[in-house]
N, C-alpha and C. Protein backbone atom coordinates (compact mmCIF):
# COMPACT_ATOMS: atom_id res chain seq x y z
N UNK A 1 -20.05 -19.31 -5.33
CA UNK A 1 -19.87 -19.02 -6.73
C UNK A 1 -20.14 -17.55 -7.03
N UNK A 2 -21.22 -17.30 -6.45
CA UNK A 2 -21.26 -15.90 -7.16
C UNK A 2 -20.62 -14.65 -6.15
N UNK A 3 -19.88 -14.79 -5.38
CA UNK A 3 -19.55 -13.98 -4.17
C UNK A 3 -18.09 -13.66 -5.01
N UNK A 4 -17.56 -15.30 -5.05
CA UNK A 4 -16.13 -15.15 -5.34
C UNK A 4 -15.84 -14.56 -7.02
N UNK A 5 -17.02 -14.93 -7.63
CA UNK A 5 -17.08 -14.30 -8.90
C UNK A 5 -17.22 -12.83 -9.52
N UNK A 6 -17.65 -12.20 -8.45
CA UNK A 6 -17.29 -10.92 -7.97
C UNK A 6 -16.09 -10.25 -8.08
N UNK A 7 -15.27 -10.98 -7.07
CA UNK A 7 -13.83 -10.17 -6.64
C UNK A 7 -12.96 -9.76 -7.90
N UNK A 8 -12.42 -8.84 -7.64
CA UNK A 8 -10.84 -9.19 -8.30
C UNK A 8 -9.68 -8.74 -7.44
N UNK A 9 -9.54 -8.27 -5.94
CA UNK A 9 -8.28 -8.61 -5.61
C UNK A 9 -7.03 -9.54 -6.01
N UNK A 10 -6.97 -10.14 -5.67
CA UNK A 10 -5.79 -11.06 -5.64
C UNK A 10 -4.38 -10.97 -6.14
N UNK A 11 -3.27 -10.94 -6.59
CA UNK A 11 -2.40 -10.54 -6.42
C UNK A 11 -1.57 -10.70 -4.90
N UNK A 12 -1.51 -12.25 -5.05
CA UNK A 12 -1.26 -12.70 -3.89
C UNK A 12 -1.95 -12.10 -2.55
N UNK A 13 -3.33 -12.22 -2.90
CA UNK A 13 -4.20 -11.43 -2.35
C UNK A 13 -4.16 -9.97 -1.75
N UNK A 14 -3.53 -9.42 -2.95
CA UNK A 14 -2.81 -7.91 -2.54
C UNK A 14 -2.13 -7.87 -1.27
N UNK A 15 -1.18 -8.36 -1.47
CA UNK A 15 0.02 -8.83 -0.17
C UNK A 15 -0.54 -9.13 0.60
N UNK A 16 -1.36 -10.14 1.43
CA UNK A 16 -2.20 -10.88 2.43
C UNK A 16 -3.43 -9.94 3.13
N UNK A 17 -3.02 -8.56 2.87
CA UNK A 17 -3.98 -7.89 3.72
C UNK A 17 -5.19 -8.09 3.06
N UNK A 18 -6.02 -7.95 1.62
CA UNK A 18 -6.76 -7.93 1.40
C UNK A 18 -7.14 -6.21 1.01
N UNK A 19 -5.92 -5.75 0.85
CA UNK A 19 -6.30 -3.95 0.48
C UNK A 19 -5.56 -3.55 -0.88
N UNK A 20 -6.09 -2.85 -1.47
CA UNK A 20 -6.11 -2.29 -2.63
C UNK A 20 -5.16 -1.14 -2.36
N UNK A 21 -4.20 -0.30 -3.35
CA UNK A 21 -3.40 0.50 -3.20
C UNK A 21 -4.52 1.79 -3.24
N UNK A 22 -5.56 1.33 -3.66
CA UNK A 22 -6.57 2.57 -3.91
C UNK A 22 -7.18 2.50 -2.60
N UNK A 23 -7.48 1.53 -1.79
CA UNK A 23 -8.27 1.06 -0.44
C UNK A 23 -7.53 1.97 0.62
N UNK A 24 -5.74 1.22 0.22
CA UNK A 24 -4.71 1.87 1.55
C UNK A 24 -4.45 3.52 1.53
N UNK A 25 -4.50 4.19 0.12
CA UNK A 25 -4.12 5.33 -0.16
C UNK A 25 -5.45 6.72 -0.12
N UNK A 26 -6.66 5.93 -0.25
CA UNK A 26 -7.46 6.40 -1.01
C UNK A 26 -8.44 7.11 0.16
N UNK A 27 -7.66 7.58 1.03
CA UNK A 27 -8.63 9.11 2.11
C UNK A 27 -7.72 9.77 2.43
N UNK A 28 -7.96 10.78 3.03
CA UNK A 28 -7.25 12.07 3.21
C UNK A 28 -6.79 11.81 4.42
N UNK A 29 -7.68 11.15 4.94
CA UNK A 29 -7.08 11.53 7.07
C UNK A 29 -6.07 11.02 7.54
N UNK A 30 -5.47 11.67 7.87
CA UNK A 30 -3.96 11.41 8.01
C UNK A 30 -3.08 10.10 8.87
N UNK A 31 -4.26 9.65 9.86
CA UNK A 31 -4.09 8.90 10.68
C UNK A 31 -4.29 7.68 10.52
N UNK A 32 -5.52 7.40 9.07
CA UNK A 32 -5.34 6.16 8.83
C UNK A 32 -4.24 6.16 7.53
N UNK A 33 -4.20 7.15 6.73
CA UNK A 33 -2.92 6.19 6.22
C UNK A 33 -1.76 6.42 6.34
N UNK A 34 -1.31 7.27 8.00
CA UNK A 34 -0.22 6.23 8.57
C UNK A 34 -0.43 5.02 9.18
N UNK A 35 -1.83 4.73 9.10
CA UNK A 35 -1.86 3.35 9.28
C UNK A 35 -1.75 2.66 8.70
N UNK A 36 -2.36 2.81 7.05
CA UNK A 36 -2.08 2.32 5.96
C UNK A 36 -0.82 1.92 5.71
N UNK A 37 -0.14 2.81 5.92
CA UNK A 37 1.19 2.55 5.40
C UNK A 37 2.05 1.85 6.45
N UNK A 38 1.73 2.19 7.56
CA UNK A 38 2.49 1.39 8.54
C UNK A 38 2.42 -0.14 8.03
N UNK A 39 1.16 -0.83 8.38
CA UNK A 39 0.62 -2.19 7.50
C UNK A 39 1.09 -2.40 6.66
N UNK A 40 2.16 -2.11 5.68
CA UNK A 40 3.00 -2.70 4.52
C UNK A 40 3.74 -3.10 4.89
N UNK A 41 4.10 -4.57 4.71
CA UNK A 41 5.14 -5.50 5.04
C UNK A 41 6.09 -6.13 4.33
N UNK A 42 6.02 -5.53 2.72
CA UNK A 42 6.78 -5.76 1.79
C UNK A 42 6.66 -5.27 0.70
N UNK A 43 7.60 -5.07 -0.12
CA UNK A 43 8.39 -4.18 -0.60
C UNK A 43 7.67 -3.71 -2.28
N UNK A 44 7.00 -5.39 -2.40
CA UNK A 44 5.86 -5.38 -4.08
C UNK A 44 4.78 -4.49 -3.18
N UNK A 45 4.15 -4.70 -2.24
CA UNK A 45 2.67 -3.70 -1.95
C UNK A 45 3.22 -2.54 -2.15
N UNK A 46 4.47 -2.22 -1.60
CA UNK A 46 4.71 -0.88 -1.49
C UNK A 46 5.28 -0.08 -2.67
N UNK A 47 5.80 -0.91 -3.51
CA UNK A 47 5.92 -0.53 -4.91
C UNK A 47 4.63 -0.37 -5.54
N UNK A 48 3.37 -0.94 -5.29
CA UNK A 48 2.17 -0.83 -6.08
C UNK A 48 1.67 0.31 -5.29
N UNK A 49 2.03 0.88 -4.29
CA UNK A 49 0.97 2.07 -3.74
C UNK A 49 1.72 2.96 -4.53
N UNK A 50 2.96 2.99 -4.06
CA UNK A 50 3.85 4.15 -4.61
C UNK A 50 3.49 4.09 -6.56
N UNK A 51 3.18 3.37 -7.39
CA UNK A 51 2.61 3.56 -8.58
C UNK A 51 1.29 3.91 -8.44
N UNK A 52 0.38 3.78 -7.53
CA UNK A 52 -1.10 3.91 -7.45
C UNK A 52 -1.13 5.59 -7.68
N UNK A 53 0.14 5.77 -5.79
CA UNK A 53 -0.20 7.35 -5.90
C UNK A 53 0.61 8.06 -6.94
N UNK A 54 1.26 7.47 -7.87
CA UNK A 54 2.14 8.80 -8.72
C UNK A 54 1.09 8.50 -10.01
N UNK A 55 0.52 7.57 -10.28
CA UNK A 55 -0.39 7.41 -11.71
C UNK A 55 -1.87 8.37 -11.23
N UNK A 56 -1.91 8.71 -9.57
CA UNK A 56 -3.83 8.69 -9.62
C UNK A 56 -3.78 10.37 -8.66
N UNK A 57 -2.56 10.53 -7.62
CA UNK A 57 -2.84 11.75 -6.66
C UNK A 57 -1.95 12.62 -6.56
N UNK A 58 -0.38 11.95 -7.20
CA UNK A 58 0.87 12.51 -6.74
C UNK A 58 0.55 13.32 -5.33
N UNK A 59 0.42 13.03 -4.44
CA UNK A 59 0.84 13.88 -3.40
C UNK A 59 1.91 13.61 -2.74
N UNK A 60 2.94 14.76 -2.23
CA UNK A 60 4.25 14.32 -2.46
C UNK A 60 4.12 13.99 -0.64
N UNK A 61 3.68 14.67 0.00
CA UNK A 61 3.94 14.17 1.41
C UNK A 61 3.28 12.81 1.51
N UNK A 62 2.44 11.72 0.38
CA UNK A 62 2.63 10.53 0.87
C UNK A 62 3.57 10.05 -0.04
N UNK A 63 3.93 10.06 -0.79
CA UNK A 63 4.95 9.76 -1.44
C UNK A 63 6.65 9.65 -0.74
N UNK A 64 6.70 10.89 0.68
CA UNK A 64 7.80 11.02 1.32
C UNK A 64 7.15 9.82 2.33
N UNK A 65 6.04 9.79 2.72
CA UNK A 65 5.81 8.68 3.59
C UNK A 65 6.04 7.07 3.38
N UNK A 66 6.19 7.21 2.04
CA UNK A 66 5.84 5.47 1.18
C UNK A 66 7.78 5.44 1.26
N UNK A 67 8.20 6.33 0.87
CA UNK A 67 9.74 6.47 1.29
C UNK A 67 10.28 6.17 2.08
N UNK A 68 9.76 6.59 2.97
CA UNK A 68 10.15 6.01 4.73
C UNK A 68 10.14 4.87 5.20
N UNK A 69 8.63 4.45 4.35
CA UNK A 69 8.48 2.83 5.18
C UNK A 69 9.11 2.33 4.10
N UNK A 70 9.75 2.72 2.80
CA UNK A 70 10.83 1.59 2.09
C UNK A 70 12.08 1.37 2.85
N UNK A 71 12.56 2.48 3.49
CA UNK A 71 13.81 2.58 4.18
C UNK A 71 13.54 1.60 5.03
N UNK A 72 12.50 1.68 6.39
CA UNK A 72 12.28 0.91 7.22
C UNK A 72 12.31 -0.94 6.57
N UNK A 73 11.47 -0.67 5.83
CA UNK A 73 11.52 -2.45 5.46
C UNK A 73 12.51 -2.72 4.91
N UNK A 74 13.52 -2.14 4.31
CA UNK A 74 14.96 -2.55 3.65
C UNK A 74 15.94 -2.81 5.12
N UNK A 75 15.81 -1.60 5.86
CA UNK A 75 16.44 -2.18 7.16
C UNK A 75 16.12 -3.11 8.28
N UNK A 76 15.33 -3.44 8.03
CA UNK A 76 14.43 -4.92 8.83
C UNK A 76 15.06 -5.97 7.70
N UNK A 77 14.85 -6.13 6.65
CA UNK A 77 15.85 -7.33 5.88
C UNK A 77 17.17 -7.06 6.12
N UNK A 78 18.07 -6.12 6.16
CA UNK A 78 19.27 -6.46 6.84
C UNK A 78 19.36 -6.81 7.97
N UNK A 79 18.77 -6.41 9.20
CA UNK A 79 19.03 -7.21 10.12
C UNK A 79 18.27 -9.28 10.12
């Protein structure tokens, strides 16, 4: 009771991972969030980072990165 009364993720538990667009976006080092971003597997998380970072950091080189992996996951649903 009081653990879960806590949370507020959810949002289809922020696309299964359990991460926040502020969690995935939210350090500088470069290596985890191409990891971050690698780990997006669909297309609502990645629409919510890409609003996270244009409402909270605009930085445009992740913004070209959140780009990339839209391309990638649009071309994984066509095939």
């Amino acid at each position: 009771m009081g653990d879960d009364a806590d949370r507020t993720p959810s949002r289809e538990e922020n696309s299964r991972s359990g991460l926040t667009p502020k969690q995935r976006l939210g350090t500088a080092n470069p290596r985890l969030l191409d990891a971050c971003i690698a780990t997006i597997h669909d297309l609502e998380t990645l629409q919510e980072c890409v609003a996270y970072e244009n409402q909270h950091e605009q930085r445009v080189p992740i913004l070209e990165m959140l780009a990339r992996r839209a391309e990638e996951l649009r071309e994984e649903d066509e095939s």
